[in-house]
C-alpha atoms as a PDB file:
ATOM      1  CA  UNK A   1       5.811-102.490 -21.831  1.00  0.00           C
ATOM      2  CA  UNK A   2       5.913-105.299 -23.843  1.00  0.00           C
ATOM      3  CA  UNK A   3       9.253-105.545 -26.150  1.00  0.00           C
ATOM      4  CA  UNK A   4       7.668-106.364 -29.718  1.00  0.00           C
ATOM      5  CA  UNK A   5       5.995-102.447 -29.121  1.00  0.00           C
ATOM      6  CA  UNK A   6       9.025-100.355 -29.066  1.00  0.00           C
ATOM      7  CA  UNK A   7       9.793-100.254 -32.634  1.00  0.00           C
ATOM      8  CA  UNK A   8       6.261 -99.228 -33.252  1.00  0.00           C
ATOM      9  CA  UNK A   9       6.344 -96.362 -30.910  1.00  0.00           C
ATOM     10  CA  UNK A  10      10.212 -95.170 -32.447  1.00  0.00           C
ATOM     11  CA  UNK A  11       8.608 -95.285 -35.752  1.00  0.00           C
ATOM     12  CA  UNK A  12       5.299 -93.646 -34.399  1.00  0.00           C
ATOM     13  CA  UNK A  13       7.785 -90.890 -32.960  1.00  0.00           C
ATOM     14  CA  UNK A  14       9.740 -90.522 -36.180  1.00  0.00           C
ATOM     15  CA  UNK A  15       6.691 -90.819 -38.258  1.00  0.00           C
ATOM     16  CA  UNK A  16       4.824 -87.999 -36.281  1.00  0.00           C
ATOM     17  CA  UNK A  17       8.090 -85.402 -36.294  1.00  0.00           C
ATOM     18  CA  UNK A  18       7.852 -85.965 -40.111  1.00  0.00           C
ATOM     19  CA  UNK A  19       4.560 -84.977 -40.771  1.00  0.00           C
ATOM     20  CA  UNK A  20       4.724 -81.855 -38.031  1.00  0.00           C
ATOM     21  CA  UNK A  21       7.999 -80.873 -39.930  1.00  0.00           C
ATOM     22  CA  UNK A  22       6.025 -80.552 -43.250  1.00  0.00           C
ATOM     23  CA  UNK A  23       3.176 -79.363 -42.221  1.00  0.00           C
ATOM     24  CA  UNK A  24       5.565 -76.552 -40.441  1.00  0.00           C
ATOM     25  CA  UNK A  25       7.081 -75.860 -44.080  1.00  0.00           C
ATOM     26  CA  UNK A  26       3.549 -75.679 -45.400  1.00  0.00           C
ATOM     27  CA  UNK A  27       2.520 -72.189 -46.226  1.00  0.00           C
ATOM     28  CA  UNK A  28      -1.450 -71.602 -46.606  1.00  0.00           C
ATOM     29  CA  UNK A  29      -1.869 -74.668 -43.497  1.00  0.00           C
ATOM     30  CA  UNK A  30      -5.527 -74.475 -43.165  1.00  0.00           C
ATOM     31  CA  UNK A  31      -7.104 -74.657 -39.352  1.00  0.00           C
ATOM     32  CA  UNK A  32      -7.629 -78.458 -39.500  1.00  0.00           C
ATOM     33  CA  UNK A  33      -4.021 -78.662 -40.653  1.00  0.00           C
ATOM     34  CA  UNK A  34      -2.681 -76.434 -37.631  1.00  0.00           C
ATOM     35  CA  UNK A  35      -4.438 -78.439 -35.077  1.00  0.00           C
ATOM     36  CA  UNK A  36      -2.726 -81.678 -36.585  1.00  0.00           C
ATOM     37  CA  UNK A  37       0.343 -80.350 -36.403  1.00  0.00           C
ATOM     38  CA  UNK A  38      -0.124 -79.375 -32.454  1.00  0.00           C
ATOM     39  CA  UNK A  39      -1.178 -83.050 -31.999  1.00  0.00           C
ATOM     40  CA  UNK A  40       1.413 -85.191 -34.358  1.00  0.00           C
ATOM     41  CA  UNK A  41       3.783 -82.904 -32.640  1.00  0.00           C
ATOM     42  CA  UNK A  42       2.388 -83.796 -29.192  1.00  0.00           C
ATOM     43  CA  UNK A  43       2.588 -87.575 -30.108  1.00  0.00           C
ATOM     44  CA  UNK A  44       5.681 -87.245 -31.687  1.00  0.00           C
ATOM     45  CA  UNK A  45       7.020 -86.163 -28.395  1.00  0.00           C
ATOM     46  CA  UNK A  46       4.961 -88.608 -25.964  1.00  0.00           C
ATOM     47  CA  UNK A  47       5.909 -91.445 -28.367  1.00  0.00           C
ATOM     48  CA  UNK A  48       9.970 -90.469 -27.949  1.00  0.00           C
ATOM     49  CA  UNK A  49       9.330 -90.192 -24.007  1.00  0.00           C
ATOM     50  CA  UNK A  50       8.442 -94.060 -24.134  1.00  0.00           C
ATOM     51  CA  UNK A  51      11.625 -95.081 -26.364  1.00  0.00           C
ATOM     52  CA  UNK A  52      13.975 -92.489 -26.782  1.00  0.00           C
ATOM     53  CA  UNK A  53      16.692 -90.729 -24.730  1.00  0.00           C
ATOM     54  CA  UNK A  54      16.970 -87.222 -23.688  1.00  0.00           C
ATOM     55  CA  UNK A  55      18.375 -86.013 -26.793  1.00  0.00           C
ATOM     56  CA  UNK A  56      14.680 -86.985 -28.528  1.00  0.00           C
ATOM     57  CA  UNK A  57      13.206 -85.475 -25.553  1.00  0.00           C
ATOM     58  CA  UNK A  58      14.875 -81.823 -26.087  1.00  0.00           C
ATOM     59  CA  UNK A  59      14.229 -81.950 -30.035  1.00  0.00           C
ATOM     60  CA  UNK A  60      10.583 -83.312 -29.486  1.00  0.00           C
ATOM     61  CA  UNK A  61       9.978 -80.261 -27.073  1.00  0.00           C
ATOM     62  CA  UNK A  62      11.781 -77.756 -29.396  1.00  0.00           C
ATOM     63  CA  UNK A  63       9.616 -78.657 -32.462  1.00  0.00           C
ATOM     64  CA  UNK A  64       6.294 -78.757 -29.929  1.00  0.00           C
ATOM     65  CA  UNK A  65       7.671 -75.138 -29.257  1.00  0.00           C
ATOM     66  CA  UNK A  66       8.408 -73.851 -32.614  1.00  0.00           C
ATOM     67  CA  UNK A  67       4.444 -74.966 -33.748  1.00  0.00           C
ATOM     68  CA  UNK A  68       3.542 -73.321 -31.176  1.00  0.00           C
ATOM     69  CA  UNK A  69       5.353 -70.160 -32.371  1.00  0.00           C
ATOM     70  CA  UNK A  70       4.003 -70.808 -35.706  1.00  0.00           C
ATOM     71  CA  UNK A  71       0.980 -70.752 -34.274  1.00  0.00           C
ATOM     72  CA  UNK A  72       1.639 -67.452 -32.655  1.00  0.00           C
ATOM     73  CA  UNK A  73       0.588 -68.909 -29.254  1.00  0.00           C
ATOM     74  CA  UNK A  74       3.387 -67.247 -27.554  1.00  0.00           C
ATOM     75  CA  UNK A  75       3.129 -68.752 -23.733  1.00  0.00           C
ATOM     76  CA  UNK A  76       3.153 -72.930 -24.895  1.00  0.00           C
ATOM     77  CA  UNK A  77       5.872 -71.893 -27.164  1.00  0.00           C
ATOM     78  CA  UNK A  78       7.674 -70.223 -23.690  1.00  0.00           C
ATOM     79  CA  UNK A  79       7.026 -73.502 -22.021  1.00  0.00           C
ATOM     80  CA  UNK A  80       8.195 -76.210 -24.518  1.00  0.00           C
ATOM     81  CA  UNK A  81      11.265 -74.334 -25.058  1.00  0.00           C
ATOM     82  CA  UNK A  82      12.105 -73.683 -21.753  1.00  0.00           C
ATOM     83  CA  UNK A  83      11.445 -77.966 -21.572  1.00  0.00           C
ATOM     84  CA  UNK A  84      14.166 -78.440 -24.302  1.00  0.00           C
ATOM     85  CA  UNK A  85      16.458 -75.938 -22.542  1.00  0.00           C
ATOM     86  CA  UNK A  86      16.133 -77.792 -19.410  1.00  0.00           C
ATOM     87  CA  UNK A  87      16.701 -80.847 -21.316  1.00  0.00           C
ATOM     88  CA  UNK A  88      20.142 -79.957 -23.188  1.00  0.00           C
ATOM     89  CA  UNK A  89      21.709 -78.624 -20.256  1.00  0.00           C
ATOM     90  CA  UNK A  90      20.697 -81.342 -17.332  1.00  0.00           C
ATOM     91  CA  UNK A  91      21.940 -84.092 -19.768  1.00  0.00           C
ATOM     92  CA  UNK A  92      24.846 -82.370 -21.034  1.00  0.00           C
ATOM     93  CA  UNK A  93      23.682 -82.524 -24.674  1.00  0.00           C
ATOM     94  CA  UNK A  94      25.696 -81.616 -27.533  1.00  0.00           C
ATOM     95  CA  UNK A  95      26.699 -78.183 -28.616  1.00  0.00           C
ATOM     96  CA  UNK A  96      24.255 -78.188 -31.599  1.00  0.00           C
ATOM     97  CA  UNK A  97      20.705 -78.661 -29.612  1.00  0.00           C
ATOM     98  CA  UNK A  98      22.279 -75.992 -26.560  1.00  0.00           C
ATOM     99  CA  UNK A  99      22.286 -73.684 -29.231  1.00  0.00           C
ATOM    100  CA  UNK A 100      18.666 -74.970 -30.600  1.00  0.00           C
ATOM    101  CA  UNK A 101      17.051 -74.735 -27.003  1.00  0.00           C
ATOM    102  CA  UNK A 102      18.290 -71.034 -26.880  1.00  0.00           C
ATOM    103  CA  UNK A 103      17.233 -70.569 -30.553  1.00  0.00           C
ATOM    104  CA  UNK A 104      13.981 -72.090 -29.539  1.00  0.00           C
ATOM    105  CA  UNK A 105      12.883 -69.390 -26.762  1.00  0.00           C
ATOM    106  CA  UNK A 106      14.304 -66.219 -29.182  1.00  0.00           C
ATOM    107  CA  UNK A 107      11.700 -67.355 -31.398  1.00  0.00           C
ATOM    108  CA  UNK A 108       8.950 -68.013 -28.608  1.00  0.00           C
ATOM    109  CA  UNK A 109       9.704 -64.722 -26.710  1.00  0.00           C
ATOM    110  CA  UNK A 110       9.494 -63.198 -30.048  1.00  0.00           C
ATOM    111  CA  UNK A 111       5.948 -64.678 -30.366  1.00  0.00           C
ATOM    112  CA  UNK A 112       5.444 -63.340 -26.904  1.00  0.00           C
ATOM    113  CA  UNK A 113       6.662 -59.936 -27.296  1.00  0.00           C
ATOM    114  CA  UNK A 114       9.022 -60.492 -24.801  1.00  0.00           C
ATOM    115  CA  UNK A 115      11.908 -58.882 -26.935  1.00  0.00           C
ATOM    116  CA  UNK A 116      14.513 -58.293 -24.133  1.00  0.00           C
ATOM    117  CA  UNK A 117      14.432 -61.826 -23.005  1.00  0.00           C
ATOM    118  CA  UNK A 118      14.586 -62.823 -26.759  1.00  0.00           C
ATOM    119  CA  UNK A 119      17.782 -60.632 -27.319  1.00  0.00           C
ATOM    120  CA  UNK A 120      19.131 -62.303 -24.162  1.00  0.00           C
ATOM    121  CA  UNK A 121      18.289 -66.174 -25.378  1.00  0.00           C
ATOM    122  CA  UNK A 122      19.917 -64.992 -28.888  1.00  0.00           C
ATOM    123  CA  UNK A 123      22.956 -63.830 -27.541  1.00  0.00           C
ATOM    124  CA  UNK A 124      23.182 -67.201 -25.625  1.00  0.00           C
ATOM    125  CA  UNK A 125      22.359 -69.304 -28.872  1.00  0.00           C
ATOM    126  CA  UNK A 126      25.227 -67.172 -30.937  1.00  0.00           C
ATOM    127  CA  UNK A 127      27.919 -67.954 -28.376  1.00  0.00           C
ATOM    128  CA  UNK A 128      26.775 -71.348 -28.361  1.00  0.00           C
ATOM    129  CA  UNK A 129      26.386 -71.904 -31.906  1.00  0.00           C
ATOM    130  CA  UNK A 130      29.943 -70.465 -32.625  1.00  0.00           C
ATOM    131  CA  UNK A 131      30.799 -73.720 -31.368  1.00  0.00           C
ATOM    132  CA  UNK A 132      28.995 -76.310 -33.649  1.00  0.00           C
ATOM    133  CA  UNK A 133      31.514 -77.926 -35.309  1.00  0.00           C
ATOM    134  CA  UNK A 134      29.219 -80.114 -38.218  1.00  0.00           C
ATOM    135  CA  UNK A 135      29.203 -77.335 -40.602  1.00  0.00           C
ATOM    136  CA  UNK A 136      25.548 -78.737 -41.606  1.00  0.00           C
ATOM    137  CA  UNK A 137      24.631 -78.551 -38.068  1.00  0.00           C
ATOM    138  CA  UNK A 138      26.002 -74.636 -37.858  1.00  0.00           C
ATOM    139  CA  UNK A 139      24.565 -73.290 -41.229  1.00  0.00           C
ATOM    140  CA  UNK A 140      20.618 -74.621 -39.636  1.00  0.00           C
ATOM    141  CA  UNK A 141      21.112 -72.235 -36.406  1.00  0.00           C
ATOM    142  CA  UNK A 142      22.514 -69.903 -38.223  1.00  0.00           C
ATOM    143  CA  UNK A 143      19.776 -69.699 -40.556  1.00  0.00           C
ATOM    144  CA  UNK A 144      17.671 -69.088 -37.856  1.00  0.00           C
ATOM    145  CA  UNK A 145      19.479 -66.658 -35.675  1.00  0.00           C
ATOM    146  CA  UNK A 146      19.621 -64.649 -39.450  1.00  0.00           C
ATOM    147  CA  UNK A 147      15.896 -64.498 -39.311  1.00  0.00           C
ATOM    148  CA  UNK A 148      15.771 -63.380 -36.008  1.00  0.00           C
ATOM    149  CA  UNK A 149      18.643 -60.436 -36.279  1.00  0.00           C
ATOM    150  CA  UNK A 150      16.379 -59.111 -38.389  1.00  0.00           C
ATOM    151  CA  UNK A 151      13.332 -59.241 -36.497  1.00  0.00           C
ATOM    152  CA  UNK A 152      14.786 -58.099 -33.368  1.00  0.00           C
ATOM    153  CA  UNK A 153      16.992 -55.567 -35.154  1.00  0.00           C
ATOM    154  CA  UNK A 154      20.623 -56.903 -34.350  1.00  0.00           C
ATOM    155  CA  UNK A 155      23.428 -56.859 -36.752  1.00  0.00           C
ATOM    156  CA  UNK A 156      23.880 -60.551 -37.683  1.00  0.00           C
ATOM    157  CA  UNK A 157      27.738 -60.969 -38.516  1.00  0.00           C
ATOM    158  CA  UNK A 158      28.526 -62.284 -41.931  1.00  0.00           C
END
């Protein structure tokens, strides 16, 4: 691969994860829009595997997984989490996308009705979490494990 491409694949990759990140935030995404999304977040992800490292691996496979869950297609959401997990914990990534992987398959087993294995994945991504030291970094995991107390009907600890 010639050199003079890889800062047009980063900024393909970053460009991509943008646009699938507001089209997530969207609300009333029409069916064009949702099928976008699965594909910018696809080539997002392909895009990072070409230039990035493994930390834009994991967070290119947890944001395929959570427009998945968006989606409410439950088993590609199992899959590209379980990718991220895989990710974070074979290259020793930092405490902050741990606690996103786990974060990632509460939601998708939530999409999957597979609430005992979410429950399991959100006690992991508490424990982990509790160790996130970038306040910034805490308060987004947090925000999410909030949402999904209440979903799965846990007591989320103020």
């Amino acid at each position: 691969m010639p050199s003079v491409e890889l800062p047009l694949y980063r900024q393909i990759a970053v460009d991509a994860f943008n646009q699938t990140w507001r089209l997530l935030e969207k609300s009333g995404r029409s069916a064009e829009e949702d099928l976008a999304m699965i594909h910018m977040a696809h080539a997002s992800r392909y895009h990072w595997g070409l230039v990035g490292q493994p930390v834009h691996w994991a967070r290119g496979e947890w944001q395929i997984s959570r427009v998945y869950a968006a989606l409410e297609r439950g088993e590609p959401a199992m899959f590209h989490a379980r990718r991220c997990l895989e990710y974070a914990e074979k290259n020793d990534l930092s405490t902050f996308d741990k606690a996103a992987a786990h974060e990632a398959l509460v939601r998708a087993y939530r999409v999957a009705c597979h609430f005992d294995l979410a429950r399991r994945h959100y006690d992991q991504a508490w424990s982990t979490a509790k160790g996130i030291t970038e306040p910034e970094d805490r308060a987004v995991i947090f925000a999410d494990l909030r949402e999904h107390a209440e979903v799965l009907g846990i007591p989320f600890p103020e």
